[in-house]
Protein backbone atom coordinates (compact mmCIF):
# COMPACT_ATOMS: atom_id res chain seq x y z
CA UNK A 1 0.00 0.00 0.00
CA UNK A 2 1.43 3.49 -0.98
CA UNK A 3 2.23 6.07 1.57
CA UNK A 4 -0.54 8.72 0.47
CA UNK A 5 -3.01 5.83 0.42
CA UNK A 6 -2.73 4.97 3.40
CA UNK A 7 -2.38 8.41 4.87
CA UNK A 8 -5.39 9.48 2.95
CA UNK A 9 -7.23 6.59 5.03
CA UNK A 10 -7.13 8.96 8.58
CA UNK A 11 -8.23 12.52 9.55
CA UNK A 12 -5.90 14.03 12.00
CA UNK A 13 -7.73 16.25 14.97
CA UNK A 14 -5.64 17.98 17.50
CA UNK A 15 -7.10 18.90 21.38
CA UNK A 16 -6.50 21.03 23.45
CA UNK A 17 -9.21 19.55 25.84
CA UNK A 18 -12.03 17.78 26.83
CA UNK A 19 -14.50 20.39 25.04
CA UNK A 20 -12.51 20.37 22.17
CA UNK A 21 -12.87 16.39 22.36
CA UNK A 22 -16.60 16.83 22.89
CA UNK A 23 -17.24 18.90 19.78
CA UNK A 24 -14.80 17.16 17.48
CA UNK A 25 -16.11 13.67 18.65
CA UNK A 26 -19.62 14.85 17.48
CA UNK A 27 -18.80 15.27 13.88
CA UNK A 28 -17.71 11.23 14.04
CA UNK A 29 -21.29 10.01 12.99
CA UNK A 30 -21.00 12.29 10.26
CA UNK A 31 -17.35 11.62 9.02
CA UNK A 32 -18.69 7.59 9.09
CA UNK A 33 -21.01 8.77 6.87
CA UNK A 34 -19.99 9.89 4.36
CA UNK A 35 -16.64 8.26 3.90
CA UNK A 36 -16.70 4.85 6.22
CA UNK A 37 -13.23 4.07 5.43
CA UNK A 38 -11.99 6.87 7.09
CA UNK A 39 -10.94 7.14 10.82
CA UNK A 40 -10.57 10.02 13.13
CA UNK A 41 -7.70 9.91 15.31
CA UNK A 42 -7.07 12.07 18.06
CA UNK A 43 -4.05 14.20 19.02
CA UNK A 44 -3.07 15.99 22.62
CA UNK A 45 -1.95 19.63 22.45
CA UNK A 46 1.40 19.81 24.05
CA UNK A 47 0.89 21.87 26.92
CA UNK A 48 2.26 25.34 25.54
CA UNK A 49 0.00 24.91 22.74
CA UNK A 50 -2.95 24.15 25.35
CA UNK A 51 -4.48 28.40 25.36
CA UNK A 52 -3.48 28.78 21.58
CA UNK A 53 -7.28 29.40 19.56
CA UNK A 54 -7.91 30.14 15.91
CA UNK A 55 -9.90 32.83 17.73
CA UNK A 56 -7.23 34.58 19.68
CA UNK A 57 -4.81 34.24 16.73
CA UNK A 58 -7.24 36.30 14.53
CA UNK A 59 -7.94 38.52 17.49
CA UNK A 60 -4.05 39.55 17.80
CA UNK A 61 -4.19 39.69 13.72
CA UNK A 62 -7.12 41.90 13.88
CA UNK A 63 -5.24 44.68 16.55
CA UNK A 64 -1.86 44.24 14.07
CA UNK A 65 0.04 42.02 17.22
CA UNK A 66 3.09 39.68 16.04
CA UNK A 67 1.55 36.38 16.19
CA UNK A 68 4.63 34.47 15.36
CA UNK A 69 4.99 32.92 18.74
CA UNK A 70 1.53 31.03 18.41
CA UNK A 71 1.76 29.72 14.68
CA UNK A 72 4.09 27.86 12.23
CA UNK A 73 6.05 29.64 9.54
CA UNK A 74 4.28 28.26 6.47
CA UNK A 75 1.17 30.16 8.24
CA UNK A 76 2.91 33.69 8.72
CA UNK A 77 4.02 32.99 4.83
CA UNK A 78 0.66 32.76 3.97
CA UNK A 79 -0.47 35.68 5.38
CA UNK A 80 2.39 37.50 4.13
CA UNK A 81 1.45 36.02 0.45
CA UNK A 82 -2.19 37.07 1.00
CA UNK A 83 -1.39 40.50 1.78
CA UNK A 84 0.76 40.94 -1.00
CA UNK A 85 -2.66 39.78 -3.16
């Protein structure tokens, strides 16, 4: 079995905590749904990662903060690239 197959075969979540495990698990039914073969798998947030949101990130992007301590490079070059657009 090739690499991508097999990788294509699991949906990677990651937690930060039980809520977060609460409202991803509920999309399960759904994910079985539509695409049986697939399977969700579950990762823990290291624990500096724990208070990091999507929402706070584009709260600090809204007031022009640095958010480079709280996301990956390729995601500060894609805001760079989508400002230059």
């Amino acid at each position: 079995m090739l690499l991508e197959n097999w990788v294509s075969m699991f949906l990677f979540v990651g937690l930060r905590n039980a809520a977060d495990l609460q409202y991803e698990a509920s999309f399960d039914f759904y994910n079985h749904q539509l695409a049986g073969e697939i399977e969700t798998v579950y990762l823990h947030s290291r624990p500096e990662h724990v208070y990091i949101s999507s929402s706070a990130v584009r709260e600090l992007l809204k007031f022009e903060q640095d958010i480079s301590k709280y996301v990956p490079n390729v995601v500060l070059e894609e805001l760079k690239n989508e400002e230059k657009n």
